[in-house]
PDB file of N, CA and C in Angstrom:
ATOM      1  N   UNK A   1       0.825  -1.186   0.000  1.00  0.00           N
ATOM      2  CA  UNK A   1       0.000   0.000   0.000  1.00  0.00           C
ATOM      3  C   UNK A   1       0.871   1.252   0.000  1.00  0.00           C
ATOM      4  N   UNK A   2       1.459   0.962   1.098  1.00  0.00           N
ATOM      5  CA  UNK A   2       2.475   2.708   1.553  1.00  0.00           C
ATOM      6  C   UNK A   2       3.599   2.658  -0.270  1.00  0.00           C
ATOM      7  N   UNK A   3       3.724   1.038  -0.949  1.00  0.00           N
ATOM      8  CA  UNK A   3       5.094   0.948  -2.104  1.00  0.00           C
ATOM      9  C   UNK A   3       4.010   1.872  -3.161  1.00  0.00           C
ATOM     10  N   UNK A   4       2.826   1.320  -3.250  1.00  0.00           N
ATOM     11  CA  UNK A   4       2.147   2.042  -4.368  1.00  0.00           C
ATOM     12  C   UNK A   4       2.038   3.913  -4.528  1.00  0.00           C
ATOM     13  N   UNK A   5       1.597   4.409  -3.132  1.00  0.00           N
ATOM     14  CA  UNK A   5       1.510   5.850  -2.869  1.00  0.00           C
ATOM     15  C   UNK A   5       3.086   6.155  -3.202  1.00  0.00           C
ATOM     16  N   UNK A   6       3.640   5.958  -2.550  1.00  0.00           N
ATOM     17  CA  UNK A   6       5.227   6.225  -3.069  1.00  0.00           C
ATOM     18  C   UNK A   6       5.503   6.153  -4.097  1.00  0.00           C
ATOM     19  N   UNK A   7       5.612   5.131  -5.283  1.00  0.00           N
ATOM     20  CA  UNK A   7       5.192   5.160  -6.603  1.00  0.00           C
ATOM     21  C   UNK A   7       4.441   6.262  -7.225  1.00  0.00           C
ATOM     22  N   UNK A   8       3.310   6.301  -7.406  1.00  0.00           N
ATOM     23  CA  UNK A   8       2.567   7.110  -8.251  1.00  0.00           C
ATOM     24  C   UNK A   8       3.088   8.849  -7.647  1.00  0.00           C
ATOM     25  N   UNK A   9       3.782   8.865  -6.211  1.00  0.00           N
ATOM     26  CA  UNK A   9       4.270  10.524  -6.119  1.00  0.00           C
ATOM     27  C   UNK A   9       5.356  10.649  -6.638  1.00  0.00           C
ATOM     28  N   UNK A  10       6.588   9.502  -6.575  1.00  0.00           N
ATOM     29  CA  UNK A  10       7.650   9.955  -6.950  1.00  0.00           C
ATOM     30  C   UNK A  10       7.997   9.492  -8.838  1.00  0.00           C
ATOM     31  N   UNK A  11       7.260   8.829  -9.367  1.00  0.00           N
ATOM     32  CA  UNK A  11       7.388   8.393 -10.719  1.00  0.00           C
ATOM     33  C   UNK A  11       6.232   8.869 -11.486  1.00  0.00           C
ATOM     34  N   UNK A  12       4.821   8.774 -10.960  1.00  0.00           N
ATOM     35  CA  UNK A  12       4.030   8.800 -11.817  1.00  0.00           C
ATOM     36  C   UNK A  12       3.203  10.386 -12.107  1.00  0.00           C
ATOM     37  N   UNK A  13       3.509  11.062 -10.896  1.00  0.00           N
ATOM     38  CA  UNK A  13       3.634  12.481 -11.016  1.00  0.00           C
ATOM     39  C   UNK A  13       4.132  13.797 -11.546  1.00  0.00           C
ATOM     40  N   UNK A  14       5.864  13.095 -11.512  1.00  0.00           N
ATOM     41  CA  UNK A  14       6.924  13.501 -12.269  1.00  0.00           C
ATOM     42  C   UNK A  14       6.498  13.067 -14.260  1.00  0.00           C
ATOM     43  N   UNK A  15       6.067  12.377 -14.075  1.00  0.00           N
ATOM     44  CA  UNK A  15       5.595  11.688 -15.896  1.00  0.00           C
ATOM     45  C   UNK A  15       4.322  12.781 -16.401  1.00  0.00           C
ATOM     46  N   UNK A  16       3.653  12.869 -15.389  1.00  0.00           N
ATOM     47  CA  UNK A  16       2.463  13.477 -16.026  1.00  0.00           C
ATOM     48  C   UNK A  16       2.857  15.187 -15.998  1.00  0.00           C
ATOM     49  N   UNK A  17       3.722  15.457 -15.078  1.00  0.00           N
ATOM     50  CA  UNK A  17       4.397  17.200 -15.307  1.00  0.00           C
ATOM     51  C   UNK A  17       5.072  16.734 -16.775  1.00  0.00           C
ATOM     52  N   UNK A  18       5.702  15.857 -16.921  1.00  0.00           N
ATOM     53  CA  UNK A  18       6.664  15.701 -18.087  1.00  0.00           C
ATOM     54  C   UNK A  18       5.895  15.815 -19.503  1.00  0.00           C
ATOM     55  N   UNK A  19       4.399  15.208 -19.404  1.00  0.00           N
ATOM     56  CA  UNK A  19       3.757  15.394 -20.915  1.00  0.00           C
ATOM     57  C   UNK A  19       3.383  16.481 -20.566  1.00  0.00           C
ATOM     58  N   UNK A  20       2.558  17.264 -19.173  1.00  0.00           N
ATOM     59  CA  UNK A  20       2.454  18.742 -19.735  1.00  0.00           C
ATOM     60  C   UNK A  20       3.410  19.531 -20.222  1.00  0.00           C
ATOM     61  N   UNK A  21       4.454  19.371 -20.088  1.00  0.00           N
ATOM     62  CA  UNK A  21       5.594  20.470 -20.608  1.00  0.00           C
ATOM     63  C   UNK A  21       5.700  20.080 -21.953  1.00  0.00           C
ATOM     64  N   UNK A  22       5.450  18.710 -22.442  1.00  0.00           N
ATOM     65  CA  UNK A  22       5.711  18.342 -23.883  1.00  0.00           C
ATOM     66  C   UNK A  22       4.638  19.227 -24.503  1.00  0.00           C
ATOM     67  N   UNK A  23       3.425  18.861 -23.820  1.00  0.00           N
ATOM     68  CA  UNK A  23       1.744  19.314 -24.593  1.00  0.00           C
ATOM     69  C   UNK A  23       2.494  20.676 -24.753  1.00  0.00           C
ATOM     70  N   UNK A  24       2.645  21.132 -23.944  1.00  0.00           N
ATOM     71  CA  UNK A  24       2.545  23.122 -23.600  1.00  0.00           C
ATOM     72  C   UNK A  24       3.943  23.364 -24.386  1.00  0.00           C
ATOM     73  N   UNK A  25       4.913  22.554 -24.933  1.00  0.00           N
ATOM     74  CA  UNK A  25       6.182  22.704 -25.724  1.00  0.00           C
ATOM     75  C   UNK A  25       5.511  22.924 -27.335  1.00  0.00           C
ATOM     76  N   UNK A  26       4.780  21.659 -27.621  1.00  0.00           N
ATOM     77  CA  UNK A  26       4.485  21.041 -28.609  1.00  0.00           C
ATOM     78  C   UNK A  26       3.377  22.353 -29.132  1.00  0.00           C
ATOM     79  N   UNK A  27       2.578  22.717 -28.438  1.00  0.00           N
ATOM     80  CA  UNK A  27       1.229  23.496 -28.623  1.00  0.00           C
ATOM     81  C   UNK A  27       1.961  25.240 -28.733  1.00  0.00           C
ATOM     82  N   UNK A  28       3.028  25.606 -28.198  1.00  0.00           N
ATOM     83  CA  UNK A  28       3.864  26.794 -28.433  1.00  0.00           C
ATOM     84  C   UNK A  28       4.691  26.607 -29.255  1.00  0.00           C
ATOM     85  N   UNK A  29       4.691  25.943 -29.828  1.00  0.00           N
ATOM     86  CA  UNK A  29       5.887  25.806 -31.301  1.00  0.00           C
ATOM     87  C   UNK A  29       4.794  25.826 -32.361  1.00  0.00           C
ATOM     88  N   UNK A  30       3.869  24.773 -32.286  1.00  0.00           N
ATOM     89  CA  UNK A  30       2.528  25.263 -33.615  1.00  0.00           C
ATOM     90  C   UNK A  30       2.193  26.366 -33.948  1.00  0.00           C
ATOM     91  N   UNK A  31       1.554  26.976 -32.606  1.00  0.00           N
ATOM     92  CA  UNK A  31       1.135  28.724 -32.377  1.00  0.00           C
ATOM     93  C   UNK A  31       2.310  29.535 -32.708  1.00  0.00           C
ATOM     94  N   UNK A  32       3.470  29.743 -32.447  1.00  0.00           N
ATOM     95  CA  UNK A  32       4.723  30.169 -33.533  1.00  0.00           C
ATOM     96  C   UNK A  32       4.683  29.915 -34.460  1.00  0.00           C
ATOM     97  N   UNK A  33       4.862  28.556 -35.341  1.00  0.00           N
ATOM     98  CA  UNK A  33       4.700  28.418 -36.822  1.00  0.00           C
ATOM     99  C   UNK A  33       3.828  28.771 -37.492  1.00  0.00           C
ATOM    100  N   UNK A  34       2.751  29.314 -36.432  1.00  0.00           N
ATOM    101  CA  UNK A  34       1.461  30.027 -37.225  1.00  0.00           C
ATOM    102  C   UNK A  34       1.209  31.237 -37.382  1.00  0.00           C
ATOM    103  N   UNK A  35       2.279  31.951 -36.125  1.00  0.00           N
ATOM    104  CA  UNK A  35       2.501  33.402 -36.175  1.00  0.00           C
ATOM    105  C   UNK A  35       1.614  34.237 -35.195  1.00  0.00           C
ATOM    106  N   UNK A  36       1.038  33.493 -34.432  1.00  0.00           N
ATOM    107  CA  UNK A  36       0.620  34.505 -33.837  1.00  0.00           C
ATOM    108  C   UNK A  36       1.421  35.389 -33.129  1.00  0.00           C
ATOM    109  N   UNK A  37       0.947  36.316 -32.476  1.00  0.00           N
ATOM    110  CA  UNK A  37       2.202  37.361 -32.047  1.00  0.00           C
ATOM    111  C   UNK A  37       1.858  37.347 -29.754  1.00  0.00           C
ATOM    112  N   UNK A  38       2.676  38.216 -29.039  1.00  0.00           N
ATOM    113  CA  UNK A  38       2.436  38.236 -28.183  1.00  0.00           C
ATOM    114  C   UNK A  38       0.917  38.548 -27.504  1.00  0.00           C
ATOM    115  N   UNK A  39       0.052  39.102 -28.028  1.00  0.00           N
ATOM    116  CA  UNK A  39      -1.503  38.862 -27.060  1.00  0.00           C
ATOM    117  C   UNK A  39      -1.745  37.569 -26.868  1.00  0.00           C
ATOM    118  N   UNK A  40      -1.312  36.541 -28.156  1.00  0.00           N
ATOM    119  CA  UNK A  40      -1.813  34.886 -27.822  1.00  0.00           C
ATOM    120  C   UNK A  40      -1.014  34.642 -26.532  1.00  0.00           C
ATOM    121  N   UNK A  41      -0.132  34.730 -26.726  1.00  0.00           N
ATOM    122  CA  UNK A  41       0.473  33.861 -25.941  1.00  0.00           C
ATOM    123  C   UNK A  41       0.216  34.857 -24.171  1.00  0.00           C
ATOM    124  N   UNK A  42       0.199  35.907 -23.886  1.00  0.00           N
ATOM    125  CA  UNK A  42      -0.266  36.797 -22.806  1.00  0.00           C
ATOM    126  C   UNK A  42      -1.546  35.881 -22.378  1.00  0.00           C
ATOM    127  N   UNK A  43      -2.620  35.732 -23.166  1.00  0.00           N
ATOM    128  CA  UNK A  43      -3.917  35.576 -22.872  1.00  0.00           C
ATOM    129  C   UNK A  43      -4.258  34.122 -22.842  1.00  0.00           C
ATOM    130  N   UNK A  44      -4.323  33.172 -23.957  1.00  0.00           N
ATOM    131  CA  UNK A  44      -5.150  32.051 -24.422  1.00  0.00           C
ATOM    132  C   UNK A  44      -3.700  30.901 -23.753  1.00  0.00           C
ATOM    133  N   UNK A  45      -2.882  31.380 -24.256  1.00  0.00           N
ATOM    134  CA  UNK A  45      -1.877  30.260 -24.225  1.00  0.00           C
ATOM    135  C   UNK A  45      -1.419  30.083 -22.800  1.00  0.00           C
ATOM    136  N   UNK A  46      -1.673  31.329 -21.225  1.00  0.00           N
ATOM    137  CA  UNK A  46      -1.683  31.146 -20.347  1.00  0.00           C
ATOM    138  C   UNK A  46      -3.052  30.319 -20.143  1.00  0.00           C
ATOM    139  N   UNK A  47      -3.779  30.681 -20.693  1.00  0.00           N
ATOM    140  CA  UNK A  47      -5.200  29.933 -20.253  1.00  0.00           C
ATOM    141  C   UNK A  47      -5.092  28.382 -20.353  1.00  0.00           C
ATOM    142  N   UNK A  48      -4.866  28.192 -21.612  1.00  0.00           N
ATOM    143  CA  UNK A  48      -4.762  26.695 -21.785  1.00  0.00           C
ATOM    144  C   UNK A  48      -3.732  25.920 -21.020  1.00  0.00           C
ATOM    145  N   UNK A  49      -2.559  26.290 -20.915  1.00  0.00           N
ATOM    146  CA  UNK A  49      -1.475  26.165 -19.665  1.00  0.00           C
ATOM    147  C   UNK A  49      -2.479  25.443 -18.349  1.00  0.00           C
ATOM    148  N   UNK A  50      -2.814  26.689 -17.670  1.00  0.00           N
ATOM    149  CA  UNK A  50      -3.902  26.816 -16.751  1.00  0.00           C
ATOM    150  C   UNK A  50      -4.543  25.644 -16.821  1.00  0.00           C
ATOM    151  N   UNK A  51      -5.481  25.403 -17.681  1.00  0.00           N
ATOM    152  CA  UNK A  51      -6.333  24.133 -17.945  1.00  0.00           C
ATOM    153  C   UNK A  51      -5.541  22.620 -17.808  1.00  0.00           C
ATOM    154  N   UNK A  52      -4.201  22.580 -18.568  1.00  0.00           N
ATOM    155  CA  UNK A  52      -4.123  21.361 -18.645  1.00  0.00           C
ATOM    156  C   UNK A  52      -3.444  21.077 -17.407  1.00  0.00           C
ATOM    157  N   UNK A  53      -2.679  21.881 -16.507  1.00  0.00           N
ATOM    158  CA  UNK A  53      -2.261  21.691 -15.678  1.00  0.00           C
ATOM    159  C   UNK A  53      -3.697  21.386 -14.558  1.00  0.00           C
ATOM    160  N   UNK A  54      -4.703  21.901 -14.220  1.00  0.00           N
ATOM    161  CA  UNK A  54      -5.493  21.448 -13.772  1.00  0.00           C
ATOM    162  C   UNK A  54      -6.181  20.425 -13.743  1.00  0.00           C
ATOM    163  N   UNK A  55      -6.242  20.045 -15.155  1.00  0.00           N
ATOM    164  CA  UNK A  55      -6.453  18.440 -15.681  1.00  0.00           C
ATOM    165  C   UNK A  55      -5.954  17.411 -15.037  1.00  0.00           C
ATOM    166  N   UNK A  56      -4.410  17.574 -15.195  1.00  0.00           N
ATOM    167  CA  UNK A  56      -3.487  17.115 -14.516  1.00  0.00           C
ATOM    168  C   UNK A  56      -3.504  16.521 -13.198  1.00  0.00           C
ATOM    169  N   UNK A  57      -4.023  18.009 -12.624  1.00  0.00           N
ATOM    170  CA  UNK A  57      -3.994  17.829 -11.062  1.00  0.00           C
ATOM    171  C   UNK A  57      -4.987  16.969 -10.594  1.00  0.00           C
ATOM    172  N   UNK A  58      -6.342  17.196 -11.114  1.00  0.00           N
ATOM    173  CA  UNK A  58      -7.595  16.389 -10.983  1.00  0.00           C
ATOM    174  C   UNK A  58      -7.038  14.784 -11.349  1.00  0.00           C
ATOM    175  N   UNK A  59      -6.370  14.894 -12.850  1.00  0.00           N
ATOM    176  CA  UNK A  59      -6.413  13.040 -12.761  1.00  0.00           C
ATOM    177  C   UNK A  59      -5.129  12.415 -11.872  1.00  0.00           C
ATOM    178  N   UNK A  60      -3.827  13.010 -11.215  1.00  0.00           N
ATOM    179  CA  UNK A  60      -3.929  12.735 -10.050  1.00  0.00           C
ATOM    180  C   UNK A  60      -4.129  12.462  -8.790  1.00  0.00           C
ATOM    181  N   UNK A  61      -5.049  13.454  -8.815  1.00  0.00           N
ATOM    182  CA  UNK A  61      -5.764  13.146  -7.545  1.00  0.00           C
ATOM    183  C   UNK A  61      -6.805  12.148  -7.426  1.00  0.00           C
ATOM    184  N   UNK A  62      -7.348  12.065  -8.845  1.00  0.00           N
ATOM    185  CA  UNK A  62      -8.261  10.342  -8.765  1.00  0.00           C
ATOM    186  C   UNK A  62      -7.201   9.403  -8.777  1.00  0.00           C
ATOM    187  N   UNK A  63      -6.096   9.276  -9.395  1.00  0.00           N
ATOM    188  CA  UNK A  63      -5.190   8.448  -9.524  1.00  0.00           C
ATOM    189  C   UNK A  63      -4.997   8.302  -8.110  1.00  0.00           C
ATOM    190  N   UNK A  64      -4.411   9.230  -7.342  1.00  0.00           N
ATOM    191  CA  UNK A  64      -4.023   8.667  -5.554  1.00  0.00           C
ATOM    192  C   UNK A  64      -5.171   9.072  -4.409  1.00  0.00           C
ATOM    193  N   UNK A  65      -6.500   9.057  -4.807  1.00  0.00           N
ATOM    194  CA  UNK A  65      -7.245   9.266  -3.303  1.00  0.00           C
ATOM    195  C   UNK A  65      -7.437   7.591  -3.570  1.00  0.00           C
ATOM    196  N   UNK A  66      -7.685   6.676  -4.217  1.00  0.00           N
ATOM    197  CA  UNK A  66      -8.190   5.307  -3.125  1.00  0.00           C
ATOM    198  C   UNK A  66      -6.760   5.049  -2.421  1.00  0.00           C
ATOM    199  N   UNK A  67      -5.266   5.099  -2.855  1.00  0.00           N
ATOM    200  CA  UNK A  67      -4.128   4.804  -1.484  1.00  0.00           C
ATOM    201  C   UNK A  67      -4.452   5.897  -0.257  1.00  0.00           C
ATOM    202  N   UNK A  68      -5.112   6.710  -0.389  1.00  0.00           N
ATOM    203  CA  UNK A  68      -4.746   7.734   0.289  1.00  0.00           C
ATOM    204  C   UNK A  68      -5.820   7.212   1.297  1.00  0.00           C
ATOM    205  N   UNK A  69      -6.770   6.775   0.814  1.00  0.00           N
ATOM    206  CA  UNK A  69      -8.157   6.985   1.822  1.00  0.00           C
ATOM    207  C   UNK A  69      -7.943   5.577   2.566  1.00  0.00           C
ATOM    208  N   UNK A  70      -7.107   4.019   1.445  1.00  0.00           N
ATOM    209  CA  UNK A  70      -7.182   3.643   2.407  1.00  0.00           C
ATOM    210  C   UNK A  70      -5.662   3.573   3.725  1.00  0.00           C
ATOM    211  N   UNK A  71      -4.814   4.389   3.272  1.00  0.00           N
ATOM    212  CA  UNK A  71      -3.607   4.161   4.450  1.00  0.00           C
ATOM    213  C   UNK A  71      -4.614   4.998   5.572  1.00  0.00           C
ATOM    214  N   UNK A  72      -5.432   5.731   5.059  1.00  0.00           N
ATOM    215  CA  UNK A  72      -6.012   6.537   6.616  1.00  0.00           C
ATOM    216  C   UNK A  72      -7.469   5.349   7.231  1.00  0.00           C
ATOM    217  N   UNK A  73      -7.771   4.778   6.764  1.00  0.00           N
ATOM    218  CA  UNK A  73      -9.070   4.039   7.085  1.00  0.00           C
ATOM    219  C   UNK A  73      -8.658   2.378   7.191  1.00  0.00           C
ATOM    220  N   UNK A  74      -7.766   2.062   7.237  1.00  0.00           N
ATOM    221  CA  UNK A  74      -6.790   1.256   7.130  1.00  0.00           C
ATOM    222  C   UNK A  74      -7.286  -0.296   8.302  1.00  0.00           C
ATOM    223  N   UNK A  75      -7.413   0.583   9.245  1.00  0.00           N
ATOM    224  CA  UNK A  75      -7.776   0.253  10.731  1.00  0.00           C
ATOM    225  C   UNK A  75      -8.782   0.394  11.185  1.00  0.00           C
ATOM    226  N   UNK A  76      -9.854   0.384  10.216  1.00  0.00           N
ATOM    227  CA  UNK A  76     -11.228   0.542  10.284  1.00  0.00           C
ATOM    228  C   UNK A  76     -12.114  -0.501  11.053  1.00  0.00           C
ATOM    229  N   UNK A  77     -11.122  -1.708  10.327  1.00  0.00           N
ATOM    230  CA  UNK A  77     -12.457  -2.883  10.816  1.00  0.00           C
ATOM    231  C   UNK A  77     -10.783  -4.210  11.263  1.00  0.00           C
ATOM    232  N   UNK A  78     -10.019  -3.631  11.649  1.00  0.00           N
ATOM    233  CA  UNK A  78      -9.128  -4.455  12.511  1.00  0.00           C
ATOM    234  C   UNK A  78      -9.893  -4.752  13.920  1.00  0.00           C
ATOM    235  N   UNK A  79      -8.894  -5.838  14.227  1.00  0.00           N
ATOM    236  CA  UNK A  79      -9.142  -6.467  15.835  1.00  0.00           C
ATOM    237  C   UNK A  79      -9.247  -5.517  16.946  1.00  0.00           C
ATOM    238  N   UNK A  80      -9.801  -5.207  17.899  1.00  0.00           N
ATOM    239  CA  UNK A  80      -9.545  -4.680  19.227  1.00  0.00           C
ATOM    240  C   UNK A  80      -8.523  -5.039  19.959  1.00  0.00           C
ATOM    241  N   UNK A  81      -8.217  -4.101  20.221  1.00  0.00           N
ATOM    242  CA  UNK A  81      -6.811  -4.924  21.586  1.00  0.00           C
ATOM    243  C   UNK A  81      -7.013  -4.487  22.867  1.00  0.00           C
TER     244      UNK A  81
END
């Protein structure tokens, strides 16, 4: 339980920052080859930034609330001592 949470923070977290920077690399080199000029990138291209990084954050956080909920609830329905 505790190998999996450890996992998905230190590998699988780091992976998913890694395609946003590709997306947000990949998606600012198009918008250059297309010319837009500095308002895009001031306005829309922070926006979308914004978005996917939020994306992000959300499908991590479905990705780690069932380790999370159960290392805390863990001891729910253990023995009495």
């Amino acid at each position: 339980m505790k190998a999996s949470l450890l996992l998905k923070v230190f590998l699988l977290l780091p992976l998913i920052l890694l395609v946003d920077y590709i997306l947000m690399a990949l998606f600012g080199c198009t918008t250059c080859l297309f010319g837009l000029g500095d308002e895009f990138y001031c306005g829309p291209f922070c926006l979308v930034g914004k978005i996917i990084l939020a994306l992000s954050a959300l499908f991590f956080g479905y990705l780690i609330y069932p380790n999370i909920k159960a290392f805390f609830y863990s001891k729910k329905n253990g023995p009495s001592s």
